[in-house]
N, C-alpha and C. Protein backbone atom coordinates (compact mmCIF):
# COMPACT_ATOMS: atom_id res chain seq x y z
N UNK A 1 -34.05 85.67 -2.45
CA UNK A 1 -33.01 85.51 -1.45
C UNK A 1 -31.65 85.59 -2.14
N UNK A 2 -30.75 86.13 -1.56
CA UNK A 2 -29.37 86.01 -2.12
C UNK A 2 -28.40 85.10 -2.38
N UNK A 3 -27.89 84.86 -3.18
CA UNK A 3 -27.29 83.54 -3.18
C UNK A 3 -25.82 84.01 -2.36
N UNK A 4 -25.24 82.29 -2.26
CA UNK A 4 -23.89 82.84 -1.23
C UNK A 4 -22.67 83.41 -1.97
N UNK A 5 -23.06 83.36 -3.35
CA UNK A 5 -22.02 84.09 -4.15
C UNK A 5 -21.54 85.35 -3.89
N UNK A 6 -23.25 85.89 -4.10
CA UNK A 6 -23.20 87.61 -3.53
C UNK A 6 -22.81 87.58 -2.11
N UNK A 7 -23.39 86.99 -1.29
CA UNK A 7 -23.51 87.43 0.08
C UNK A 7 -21.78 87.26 0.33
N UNK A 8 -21.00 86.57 -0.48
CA UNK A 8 -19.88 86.14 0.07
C UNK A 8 -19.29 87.70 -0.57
N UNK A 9 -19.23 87.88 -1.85
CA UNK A 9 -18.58 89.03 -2.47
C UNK A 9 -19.11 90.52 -1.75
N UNK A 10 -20.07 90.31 -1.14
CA UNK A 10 -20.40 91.87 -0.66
C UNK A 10 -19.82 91.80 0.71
N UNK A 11 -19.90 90.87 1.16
CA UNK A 11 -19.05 90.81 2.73
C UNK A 11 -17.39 90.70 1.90
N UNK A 12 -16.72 90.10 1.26
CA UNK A 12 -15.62 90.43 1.20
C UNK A 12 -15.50 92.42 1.07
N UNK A 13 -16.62 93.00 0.13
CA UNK A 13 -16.11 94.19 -0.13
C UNK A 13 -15.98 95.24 1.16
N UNK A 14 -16.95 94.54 2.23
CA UNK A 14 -16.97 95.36 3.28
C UNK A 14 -15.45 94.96 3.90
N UNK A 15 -15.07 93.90 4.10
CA UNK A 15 -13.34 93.32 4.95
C UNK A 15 -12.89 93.86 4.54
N UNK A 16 -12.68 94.17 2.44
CA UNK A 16 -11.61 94.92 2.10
C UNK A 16 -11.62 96.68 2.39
N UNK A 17 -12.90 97.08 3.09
CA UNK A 17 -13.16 98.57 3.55
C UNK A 17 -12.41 98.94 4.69
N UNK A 18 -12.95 97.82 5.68
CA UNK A 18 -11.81 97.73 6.78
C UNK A 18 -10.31 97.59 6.76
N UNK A 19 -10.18 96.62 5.92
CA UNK A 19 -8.80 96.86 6.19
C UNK A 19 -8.27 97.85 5.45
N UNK A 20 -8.27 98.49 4.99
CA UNK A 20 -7.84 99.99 4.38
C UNK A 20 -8.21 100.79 6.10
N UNK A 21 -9.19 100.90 6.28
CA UNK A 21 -9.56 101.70 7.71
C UNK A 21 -8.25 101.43 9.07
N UNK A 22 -7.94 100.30 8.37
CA UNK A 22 -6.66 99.63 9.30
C UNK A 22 -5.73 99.73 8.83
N UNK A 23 -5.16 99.87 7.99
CA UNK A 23 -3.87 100.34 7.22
C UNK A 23 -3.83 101.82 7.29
N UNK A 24 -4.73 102.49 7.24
CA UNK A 24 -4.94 104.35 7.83
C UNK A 24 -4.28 104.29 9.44
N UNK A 25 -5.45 103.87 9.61
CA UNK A 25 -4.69 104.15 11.31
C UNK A 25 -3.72 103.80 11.75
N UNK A 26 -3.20 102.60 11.15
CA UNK A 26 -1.75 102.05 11.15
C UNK A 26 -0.42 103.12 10.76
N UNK A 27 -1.07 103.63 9.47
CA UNK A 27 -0.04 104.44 8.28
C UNK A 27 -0.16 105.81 9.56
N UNK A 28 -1.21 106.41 9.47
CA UNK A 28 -0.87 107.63 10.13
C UNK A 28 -1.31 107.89 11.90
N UNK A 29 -1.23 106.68 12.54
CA UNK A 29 -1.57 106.38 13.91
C UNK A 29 -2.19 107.00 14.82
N UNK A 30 -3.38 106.98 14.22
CA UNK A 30 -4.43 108.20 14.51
C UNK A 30 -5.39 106.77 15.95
N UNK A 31 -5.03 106.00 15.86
CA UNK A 31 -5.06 105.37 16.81
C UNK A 31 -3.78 104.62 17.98
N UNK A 32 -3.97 104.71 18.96
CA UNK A 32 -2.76 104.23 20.08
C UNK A 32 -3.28 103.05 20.40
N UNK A 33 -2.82 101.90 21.00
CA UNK A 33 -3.04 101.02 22.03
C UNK A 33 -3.97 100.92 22.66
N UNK A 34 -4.97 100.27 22.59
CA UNK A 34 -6.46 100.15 23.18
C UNK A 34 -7.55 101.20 22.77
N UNK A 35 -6.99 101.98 21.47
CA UNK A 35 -7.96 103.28 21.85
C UNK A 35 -8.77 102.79 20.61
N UNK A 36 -9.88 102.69 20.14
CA UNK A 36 -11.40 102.24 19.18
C UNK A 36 -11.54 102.97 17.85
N UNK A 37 -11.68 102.26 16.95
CA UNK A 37 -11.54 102.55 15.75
C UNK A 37 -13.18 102.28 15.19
N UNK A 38 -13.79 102.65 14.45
CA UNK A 38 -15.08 102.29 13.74
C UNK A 38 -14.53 102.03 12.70
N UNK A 39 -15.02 100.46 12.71
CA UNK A 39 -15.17 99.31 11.30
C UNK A 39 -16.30 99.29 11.17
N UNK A 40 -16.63 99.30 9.51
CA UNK A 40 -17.94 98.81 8.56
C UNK A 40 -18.40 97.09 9.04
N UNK A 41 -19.56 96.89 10.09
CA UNK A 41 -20.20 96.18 10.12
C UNK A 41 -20.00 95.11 8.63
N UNK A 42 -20.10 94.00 8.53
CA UNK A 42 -19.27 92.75 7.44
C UNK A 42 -20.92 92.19 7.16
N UNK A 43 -21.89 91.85 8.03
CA UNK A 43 -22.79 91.25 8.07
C UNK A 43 -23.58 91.37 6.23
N UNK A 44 -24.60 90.10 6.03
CA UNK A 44 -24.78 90.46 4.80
C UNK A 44 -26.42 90.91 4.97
N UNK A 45 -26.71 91.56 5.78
CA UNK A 45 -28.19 92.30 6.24
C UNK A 45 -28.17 93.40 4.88
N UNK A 46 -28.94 93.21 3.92
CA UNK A 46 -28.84 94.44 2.80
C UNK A 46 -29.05 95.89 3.52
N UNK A 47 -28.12 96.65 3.00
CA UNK A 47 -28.63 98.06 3.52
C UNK A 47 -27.95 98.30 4.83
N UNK A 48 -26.93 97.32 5.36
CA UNK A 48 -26.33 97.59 6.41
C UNK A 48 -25.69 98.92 6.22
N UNK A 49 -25.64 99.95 7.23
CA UNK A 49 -24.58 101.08 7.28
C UNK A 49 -24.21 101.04 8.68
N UNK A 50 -24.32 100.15 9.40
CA UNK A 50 -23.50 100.39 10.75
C UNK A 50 -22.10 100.54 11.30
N UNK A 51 -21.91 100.71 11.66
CA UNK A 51 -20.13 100.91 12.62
C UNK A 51 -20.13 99.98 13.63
N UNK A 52 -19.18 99.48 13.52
CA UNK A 52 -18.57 98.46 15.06
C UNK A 52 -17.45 99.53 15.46
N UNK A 53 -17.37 99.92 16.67
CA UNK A 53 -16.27 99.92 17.79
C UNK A 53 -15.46 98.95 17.88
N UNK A 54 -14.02 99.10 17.63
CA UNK A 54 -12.83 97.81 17.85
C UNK A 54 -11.63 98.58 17.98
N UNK A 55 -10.51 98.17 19.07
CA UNK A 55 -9.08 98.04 18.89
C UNK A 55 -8.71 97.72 17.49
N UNK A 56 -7.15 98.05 17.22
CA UNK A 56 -6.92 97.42 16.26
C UNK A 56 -6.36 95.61 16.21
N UNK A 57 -6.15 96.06 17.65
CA UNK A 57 -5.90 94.58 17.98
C UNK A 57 -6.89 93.75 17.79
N UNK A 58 -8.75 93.77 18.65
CA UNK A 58 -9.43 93.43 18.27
C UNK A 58 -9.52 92.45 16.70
N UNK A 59 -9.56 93.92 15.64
CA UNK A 59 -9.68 93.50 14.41
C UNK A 59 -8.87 92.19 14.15
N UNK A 60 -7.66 92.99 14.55
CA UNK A 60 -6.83 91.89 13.87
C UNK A 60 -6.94 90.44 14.15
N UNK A 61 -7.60 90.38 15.53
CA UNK A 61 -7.86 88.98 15.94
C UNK A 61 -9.24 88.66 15.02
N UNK A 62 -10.28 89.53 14.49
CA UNK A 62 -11.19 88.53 13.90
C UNK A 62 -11.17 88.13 12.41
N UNK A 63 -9.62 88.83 12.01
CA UNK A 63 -9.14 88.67 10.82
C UNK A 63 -8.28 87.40 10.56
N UNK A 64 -7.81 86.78 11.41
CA UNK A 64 -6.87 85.39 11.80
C UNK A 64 -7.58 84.35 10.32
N UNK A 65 -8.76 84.57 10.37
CA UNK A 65 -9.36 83.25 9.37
C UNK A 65 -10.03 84.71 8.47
N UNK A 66 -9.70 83.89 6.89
CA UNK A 66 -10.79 84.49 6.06
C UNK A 66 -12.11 84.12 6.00
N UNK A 67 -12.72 83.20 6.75
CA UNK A 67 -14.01 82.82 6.66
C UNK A 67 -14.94 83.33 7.75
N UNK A 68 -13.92 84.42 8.51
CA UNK A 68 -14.54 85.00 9.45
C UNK A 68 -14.53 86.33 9.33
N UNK A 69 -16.07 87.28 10.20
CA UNK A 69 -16.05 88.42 9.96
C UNK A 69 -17.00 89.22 11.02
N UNK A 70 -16.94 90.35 11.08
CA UNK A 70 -17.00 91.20 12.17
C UNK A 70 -18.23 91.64 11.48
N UNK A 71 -19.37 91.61 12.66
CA UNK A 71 -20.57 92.51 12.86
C UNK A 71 -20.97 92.64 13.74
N UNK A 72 -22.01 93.45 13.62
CA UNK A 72 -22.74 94.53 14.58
C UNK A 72 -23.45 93.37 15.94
N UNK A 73 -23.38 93.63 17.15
CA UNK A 73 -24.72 92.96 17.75
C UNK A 73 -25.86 92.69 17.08
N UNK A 74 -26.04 91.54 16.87
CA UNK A 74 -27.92 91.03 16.40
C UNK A 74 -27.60 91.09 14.93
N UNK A 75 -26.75 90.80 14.35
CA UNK A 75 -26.84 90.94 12.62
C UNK A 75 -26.28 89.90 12.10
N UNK A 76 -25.82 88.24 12.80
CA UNK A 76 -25.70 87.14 12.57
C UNK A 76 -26.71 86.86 11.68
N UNK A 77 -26.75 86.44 10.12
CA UNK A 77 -27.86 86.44 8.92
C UNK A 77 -28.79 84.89 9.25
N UNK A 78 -27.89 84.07 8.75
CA UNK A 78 -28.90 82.66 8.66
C UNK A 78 -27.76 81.41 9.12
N UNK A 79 -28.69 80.33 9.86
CA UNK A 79 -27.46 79.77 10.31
C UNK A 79 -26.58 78.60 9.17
N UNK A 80 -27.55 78.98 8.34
CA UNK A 80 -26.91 78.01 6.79
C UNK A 80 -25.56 78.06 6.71
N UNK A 81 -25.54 79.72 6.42
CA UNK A 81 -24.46 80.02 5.80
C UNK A 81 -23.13 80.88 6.70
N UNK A 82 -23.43 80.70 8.12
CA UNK A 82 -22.99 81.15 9.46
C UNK A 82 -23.00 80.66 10.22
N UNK A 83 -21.94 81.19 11.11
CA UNK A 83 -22.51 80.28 12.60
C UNK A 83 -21.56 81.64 13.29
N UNK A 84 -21.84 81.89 14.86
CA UNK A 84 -21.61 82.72 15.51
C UNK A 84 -20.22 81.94 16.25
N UNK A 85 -19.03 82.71 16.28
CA UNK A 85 -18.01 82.19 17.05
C UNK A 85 -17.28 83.18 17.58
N UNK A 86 -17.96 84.37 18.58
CA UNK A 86 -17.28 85.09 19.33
C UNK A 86 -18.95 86.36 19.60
N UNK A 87 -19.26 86.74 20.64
CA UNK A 87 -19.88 87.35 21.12
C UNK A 87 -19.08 88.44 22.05
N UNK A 88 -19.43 89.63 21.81
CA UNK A 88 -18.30 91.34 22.74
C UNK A 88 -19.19 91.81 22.78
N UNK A 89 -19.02 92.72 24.12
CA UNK A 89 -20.11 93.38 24.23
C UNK A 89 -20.47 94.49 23.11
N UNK A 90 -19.16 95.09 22.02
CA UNK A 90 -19.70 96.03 21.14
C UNK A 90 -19.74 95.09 19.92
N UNK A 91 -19.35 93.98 19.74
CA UNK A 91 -19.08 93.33 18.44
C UNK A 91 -19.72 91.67 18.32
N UNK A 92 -19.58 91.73 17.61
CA UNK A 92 -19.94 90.06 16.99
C UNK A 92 -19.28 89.40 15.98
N UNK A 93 -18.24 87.56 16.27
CA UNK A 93 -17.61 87.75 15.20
C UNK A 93 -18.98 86.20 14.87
N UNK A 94 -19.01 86.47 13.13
CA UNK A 94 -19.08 85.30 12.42
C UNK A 94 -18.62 84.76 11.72
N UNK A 95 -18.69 83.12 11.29
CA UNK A 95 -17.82 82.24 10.56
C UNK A 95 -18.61 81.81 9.58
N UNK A 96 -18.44 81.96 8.49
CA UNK A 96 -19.15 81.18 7.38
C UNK A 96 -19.05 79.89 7.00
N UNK A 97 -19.73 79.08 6.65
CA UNK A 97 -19.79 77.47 6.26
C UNK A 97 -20.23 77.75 4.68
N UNK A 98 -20.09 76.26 4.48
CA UNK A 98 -20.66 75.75 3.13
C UNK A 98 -19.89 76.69 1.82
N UNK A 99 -20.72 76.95 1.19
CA UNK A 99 -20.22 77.71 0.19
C UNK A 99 -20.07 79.10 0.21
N UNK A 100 -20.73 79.67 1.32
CA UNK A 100 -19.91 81.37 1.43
C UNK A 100 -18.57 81.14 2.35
N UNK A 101 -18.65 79.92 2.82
CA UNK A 101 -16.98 79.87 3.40
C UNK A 101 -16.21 79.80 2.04
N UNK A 102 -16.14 79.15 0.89
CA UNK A 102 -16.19 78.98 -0.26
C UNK A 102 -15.25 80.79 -1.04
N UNK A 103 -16.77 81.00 -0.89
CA UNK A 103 -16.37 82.39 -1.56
C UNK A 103 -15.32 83.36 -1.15
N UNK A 104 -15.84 83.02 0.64
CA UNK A 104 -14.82 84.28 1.61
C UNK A 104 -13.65 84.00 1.69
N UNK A 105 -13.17 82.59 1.57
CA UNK A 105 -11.73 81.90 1.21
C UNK A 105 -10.96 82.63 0.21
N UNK A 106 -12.29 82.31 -1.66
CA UNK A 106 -11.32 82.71 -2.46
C UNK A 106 -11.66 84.08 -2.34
N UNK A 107 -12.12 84.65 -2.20
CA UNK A 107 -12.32 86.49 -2.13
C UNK A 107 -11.04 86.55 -1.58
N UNK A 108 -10.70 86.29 -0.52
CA UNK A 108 -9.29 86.91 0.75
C UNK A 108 -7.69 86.35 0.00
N UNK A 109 -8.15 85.48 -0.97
CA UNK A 109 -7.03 85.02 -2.32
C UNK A 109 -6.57 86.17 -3.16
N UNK A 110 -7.92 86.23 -3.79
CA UNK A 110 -8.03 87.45 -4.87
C UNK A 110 -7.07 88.89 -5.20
N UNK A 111 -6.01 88.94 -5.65
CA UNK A 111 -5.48 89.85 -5.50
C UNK A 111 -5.71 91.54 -5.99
């Protein structure tokens, strides 16, 4: 099983994918006002390659906390180290506890 070290550092690497995906569309505004962007699924399911559908607004709202993160429908991992705090019909946000809240804190530090 993975410890929450990894699970925390591989979900940070996916946030830091997105937000580059969000700083693109931002930089060259290849998105307007309500119109859907595909973000890298955050979840720590190994082998994830999915896409979420989101505004950028969206995003930005499940970016408010670093201990929170955007996935796919049905890819909430274990409730140890998660807990579900937002359900959309294309998205899912989760919040990490314990010590991958830990990690996802200092990961979103990390310069």
């Amino acid at each position: 099983m993975p410890t929450a070290e990894r699970i925390g550092k591989n979900e940070a690497l996916f946030r830091e994918v997105n937000q580059r995906i969000r700083e693109l569309n931002e930089a060259f505004e290849t998105s307007g006002a309500g119109e859907l962007t595909d973000f890298v699924c955050e979840c720590s399911l190994e082998g994830c390659r999915e896409y979420v559908r989101l505004t950028l607004a969206e995003y930005e709202e499940v970016r408010t906390s670093a201990a929170r993160f955007l996935v796919a429908p049905g890819h909430q991992w274990t409730p140890e180290s998660e807990r579900e705090v937002g359900r959309h019909e294309r998205y899912w946000v989760v919040e990490k506890l314990g010590a991958a809240r830990e990690v996802a804190e200092r990961e979103a530090d990390a310069p």
